[in-house]
PDB file of N, CA and C in Angstrom:
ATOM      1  N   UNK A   1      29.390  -5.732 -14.981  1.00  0.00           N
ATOM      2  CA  UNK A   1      28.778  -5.144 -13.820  1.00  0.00           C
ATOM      3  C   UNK A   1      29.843  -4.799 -12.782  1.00  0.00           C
ATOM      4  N   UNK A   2      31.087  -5.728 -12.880  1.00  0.00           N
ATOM      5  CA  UNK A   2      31.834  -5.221 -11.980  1.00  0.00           C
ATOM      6  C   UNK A   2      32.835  -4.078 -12.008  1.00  0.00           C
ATOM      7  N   UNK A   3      32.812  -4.223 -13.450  1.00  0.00           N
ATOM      8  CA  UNK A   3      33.710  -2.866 -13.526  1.00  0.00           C
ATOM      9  C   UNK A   3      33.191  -1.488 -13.509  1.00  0.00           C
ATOM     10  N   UNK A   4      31.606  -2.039 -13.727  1.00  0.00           N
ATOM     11  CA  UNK A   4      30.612  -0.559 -13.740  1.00  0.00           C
ATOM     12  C   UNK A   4      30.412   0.233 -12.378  1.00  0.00           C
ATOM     13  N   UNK A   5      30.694  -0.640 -10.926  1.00  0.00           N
ATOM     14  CA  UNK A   5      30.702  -0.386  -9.984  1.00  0.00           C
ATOM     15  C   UNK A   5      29.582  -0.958  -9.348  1.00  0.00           C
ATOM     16  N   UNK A   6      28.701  -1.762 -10.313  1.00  0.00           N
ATOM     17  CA  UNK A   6      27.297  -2.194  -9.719  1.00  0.00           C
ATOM     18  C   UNK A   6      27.579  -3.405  -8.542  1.00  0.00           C
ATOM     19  N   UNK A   7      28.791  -4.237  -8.668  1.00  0.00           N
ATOM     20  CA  UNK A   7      28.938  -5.226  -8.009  1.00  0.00           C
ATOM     21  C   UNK A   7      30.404  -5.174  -7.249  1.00  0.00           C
ATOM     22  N   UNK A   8      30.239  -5.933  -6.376  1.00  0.00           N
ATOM     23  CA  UNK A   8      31.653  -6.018  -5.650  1.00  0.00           C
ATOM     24  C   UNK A   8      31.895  -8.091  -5.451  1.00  0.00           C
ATOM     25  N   UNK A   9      33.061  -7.918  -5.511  1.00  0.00           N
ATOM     26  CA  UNK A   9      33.448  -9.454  -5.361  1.00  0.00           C
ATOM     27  C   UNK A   9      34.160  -9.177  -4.567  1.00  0.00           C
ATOM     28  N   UNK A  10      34.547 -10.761  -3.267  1.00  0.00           N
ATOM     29  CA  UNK A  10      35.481 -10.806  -2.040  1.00  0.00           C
ATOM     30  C   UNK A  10      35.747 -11.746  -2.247  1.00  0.00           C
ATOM     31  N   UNK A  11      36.874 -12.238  -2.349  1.00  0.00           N
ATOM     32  CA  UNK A  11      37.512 -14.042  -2.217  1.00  0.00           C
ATOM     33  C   UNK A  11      37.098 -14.268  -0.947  1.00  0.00           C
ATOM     34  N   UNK A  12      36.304 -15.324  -0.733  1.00  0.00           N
ATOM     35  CA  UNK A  12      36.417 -16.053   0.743  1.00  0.00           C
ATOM     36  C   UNK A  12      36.707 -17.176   0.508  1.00  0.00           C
ATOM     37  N   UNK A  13      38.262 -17.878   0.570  1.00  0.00           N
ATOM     38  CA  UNK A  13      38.054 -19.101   0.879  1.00  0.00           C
ATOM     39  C   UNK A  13      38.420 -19.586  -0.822  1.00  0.00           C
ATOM     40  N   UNK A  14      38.191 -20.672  -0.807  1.00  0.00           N
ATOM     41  CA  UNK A  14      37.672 -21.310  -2.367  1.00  0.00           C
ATOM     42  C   UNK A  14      36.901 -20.633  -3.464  1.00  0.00           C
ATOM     43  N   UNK A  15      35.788 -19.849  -2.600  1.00  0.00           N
ATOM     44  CA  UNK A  15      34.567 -18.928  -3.078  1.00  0.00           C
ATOM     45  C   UNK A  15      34.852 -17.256  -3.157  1.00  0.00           C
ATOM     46  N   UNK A  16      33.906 -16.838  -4.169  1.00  0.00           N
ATOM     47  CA  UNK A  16      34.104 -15.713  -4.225  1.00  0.00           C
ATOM     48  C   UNK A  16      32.637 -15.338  -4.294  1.00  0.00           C
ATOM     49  N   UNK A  17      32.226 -14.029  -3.270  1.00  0.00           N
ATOM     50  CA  UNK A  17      31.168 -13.806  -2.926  1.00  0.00           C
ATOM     51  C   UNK A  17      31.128 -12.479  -3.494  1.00  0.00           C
ATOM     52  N   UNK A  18      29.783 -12.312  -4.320  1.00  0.00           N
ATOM     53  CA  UNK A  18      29.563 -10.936  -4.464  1.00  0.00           C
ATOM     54  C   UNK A  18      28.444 -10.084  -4.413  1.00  0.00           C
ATOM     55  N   UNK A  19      28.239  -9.236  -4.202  1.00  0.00           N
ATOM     56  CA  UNK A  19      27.438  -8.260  -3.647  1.00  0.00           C
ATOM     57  C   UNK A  19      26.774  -7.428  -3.932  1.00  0.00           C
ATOM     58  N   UNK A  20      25.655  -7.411  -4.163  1.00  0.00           N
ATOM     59  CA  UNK A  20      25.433  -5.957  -5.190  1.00  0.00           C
ATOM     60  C   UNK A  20      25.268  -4.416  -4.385  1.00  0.00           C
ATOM     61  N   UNK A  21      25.914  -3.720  -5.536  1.00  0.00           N
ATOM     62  CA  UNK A  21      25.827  -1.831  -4.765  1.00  0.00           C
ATOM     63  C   UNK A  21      24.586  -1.774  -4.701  1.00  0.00           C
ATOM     64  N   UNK A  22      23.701  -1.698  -4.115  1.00  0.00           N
ATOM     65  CA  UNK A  22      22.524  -1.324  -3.921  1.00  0.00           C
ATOM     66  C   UNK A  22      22.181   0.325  -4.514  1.00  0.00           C
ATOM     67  N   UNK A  23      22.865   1.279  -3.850  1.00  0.00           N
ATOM     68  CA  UNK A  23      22.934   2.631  -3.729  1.00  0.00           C
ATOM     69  C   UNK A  23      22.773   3.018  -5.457  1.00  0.00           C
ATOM     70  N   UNK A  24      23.797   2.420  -5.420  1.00  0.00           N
ATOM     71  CA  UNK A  24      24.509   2.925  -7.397  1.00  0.00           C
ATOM     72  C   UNK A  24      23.112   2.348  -7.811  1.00  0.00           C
ATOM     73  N   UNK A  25      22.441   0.991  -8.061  1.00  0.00           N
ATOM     74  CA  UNK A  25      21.348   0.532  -9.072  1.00  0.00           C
ATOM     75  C   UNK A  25      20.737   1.188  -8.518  1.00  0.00           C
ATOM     76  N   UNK A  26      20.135   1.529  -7.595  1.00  0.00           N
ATOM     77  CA  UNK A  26      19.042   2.433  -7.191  1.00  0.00           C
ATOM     78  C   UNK A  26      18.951   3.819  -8.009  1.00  0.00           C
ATOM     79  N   UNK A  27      20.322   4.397  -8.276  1.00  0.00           N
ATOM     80  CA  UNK A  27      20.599   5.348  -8.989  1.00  0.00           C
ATOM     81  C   UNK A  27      20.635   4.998 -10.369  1.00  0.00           C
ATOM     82  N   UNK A  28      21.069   4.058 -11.136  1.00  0.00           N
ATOM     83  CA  UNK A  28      20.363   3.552 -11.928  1.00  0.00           C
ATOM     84  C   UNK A  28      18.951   3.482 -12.779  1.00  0.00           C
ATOM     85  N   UNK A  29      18.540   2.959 -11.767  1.00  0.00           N
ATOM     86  CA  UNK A  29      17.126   2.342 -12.039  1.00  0.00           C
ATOM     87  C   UNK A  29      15.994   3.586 -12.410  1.00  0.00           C
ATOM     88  N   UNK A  30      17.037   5.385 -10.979  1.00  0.00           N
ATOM     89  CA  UNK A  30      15.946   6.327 -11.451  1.00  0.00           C
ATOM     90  C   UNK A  30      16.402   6.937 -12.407  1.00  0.00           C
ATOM     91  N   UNK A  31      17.548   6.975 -12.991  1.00  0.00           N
ATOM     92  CA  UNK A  31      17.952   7.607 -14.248  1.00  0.00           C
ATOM     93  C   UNK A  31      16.992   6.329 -15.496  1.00  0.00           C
ATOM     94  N   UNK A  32      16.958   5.397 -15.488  1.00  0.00           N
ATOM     95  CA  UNK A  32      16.678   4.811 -16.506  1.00  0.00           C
ATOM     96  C   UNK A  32      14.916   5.320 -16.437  1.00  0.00           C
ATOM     97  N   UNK A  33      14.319   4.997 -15.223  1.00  0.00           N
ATOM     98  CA  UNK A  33      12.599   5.539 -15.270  1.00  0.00           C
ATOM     99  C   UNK A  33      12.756   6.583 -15.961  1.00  0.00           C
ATOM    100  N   UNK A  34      13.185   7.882 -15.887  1.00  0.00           N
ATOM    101  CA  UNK A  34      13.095   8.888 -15.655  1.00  0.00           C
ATOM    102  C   UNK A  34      13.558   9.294 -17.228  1.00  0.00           C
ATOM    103  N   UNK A  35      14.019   8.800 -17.853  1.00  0.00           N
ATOM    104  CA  UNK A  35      14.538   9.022 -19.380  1.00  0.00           C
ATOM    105  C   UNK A  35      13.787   7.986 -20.238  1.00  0.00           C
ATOM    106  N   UNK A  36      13.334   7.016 -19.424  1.00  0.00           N
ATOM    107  CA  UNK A  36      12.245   6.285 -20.690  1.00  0.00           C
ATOM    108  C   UNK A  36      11.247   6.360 -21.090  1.00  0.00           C
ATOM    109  N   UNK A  37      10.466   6.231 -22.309  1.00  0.00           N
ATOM    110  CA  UNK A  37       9.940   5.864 -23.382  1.00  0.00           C
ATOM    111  C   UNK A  37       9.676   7.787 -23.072  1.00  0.00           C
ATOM    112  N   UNK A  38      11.005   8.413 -23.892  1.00  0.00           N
ATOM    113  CA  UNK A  38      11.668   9.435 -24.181  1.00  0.00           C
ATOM    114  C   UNK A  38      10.856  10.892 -22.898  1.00  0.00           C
ATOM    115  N   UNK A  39      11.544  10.254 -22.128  1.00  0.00           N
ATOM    116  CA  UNK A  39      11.265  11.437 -21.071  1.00  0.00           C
ATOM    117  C   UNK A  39      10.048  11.586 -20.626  1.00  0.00           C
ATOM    118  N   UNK A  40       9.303  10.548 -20.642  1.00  0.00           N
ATOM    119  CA  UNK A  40       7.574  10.047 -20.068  1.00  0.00           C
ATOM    120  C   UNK A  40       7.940   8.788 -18.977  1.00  0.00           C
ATOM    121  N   UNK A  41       8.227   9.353 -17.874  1.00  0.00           N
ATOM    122  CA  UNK A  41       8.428   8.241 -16.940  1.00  0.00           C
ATOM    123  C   UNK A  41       7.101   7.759 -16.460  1.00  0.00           C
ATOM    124  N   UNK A  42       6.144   8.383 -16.801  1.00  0.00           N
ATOM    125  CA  UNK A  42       4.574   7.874 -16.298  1.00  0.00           C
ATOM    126  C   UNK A  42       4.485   6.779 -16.928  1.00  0.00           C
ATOM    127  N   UNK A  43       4.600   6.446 -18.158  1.00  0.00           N
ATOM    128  CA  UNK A  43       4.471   5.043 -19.051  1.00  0.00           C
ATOM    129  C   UNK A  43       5.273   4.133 -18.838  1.00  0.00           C
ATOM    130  N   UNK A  44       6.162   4.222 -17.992  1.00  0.00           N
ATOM    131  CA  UNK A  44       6.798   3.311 -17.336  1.00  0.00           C
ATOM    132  C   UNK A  44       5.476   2.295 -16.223  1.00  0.00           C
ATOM    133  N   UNK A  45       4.250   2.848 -16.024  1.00  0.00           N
ATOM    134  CA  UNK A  45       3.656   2.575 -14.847  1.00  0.00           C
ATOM    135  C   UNK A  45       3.298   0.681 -14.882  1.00  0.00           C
ATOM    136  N   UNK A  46       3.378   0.297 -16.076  1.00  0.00           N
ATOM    137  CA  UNK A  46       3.359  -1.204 -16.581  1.00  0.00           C
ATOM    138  C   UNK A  46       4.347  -2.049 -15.628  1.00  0.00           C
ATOM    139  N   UNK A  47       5.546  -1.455 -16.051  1.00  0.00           N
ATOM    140  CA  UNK A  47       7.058  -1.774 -15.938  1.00  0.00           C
ATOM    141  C   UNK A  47       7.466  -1.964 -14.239  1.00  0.00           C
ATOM    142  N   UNK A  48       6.740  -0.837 -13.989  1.00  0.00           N
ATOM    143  CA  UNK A  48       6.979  -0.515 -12.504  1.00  0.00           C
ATOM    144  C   UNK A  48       5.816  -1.607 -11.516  1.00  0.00           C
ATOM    145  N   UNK A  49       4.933  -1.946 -12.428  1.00  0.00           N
ATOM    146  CA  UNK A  49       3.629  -2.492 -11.487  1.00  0.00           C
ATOM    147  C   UNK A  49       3.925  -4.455 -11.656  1.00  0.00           C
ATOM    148  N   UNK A  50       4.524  -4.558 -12.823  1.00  0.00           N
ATOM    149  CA  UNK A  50       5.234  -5.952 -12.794  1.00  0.00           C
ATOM    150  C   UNK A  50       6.459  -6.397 -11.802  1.00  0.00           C
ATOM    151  N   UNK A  51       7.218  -5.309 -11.338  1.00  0.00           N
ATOM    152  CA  UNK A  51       8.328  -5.270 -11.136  1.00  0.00           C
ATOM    153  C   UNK A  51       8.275  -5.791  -9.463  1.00  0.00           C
ATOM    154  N   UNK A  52       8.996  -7.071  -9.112  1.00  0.00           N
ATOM    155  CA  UNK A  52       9.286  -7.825  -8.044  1.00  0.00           C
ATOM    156  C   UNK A  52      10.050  -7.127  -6.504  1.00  0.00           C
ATOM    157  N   UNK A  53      10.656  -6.254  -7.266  1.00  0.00           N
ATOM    158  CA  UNK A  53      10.470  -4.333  -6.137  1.00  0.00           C
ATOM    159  C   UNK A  53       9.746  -4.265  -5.138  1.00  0.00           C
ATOM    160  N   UNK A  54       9.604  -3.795  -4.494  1.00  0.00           N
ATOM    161  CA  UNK A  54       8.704  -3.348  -3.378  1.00  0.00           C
ATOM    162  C   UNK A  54       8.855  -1.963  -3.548  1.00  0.00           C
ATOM    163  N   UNK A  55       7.249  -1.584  -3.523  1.00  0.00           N
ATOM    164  CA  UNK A  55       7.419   0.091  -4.030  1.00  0.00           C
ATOM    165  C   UNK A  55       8.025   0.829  -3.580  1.00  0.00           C
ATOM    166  N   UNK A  56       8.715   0.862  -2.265  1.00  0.00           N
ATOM    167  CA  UNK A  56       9.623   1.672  -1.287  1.00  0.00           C
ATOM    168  C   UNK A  56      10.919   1.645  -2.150  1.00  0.00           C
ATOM    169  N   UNK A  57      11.420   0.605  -2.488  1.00  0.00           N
ATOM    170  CA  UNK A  57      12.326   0.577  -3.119  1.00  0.00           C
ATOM    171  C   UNK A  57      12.552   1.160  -4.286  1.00  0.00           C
ATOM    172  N   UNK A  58      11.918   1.520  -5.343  1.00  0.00           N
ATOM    173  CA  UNK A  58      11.579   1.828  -6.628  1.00  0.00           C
ATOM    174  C   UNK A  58      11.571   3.726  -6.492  1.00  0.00           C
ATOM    175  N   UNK A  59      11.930   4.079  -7.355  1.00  0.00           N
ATOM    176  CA  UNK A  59      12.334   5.450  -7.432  1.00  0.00           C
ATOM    177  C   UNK A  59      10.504   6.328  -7.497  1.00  0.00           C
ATOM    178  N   UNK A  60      10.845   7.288  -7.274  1.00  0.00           N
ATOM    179  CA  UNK A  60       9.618   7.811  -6.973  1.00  0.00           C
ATOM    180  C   UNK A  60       9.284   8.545  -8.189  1.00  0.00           C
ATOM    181  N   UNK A  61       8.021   8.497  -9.377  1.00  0.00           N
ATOM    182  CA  UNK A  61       7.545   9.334 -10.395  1.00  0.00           C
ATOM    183  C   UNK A  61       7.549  10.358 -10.163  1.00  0.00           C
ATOM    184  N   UNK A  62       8.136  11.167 -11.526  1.00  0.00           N
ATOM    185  CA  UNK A  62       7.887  12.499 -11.113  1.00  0.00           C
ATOM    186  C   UNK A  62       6.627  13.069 -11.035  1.00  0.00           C
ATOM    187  N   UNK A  63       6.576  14.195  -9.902  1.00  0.00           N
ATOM    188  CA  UNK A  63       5.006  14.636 -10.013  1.00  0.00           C
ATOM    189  C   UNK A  63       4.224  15.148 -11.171  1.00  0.00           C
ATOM    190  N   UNK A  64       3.041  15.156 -11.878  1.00  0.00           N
ATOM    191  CA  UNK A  64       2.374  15.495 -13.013  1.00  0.00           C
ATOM    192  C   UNK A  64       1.346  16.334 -12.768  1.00  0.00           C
ATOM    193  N   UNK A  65       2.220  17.489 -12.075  1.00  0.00           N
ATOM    194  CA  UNK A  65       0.842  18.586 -11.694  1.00  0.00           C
ATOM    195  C   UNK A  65       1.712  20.152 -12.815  1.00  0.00           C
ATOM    196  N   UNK A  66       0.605  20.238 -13.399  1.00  0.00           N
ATOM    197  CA  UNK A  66       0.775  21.153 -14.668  1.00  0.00           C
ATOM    198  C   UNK A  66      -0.105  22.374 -14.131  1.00  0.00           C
ATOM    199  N   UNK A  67       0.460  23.857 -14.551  1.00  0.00           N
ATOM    200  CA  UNK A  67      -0.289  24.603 -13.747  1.00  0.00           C
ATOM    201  C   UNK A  67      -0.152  26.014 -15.009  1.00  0.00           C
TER     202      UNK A  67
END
């Protein structure tokens, strides 16, 4: 994770504290919705409704208006 950029570490001290990128997993999280169970991010809606997230946080579905 740290070399992926997801995390950052700081020596403080004895300790080493680390941090997560917020920004980057966020970016993450909507590339992974958004390409799973093969490019049906709606069926993710399980995944997303278990998920300890707060919906603000959580990437937004794409819209499903067909015309």
């Amino acid at each position: 994770m740290l070399h992926a950029g997801l995390i950052t570490v700081q020596q403080e001290g004895r300790f080493q504290r680390y941090r997560a990128n917020l920004s980057l997993m966020l970016e993450l999280i909507a590339y992974l919705t958004e390409e799973c169970c093969a490019g049906h991010p709606e069926h993710c809606a399980e995944l997303r409704a278990a998920s300890c997230c707060a919906p603000a946080l959580l990437p937004p579905l794409p819209s499903t208006t067909e015309g």
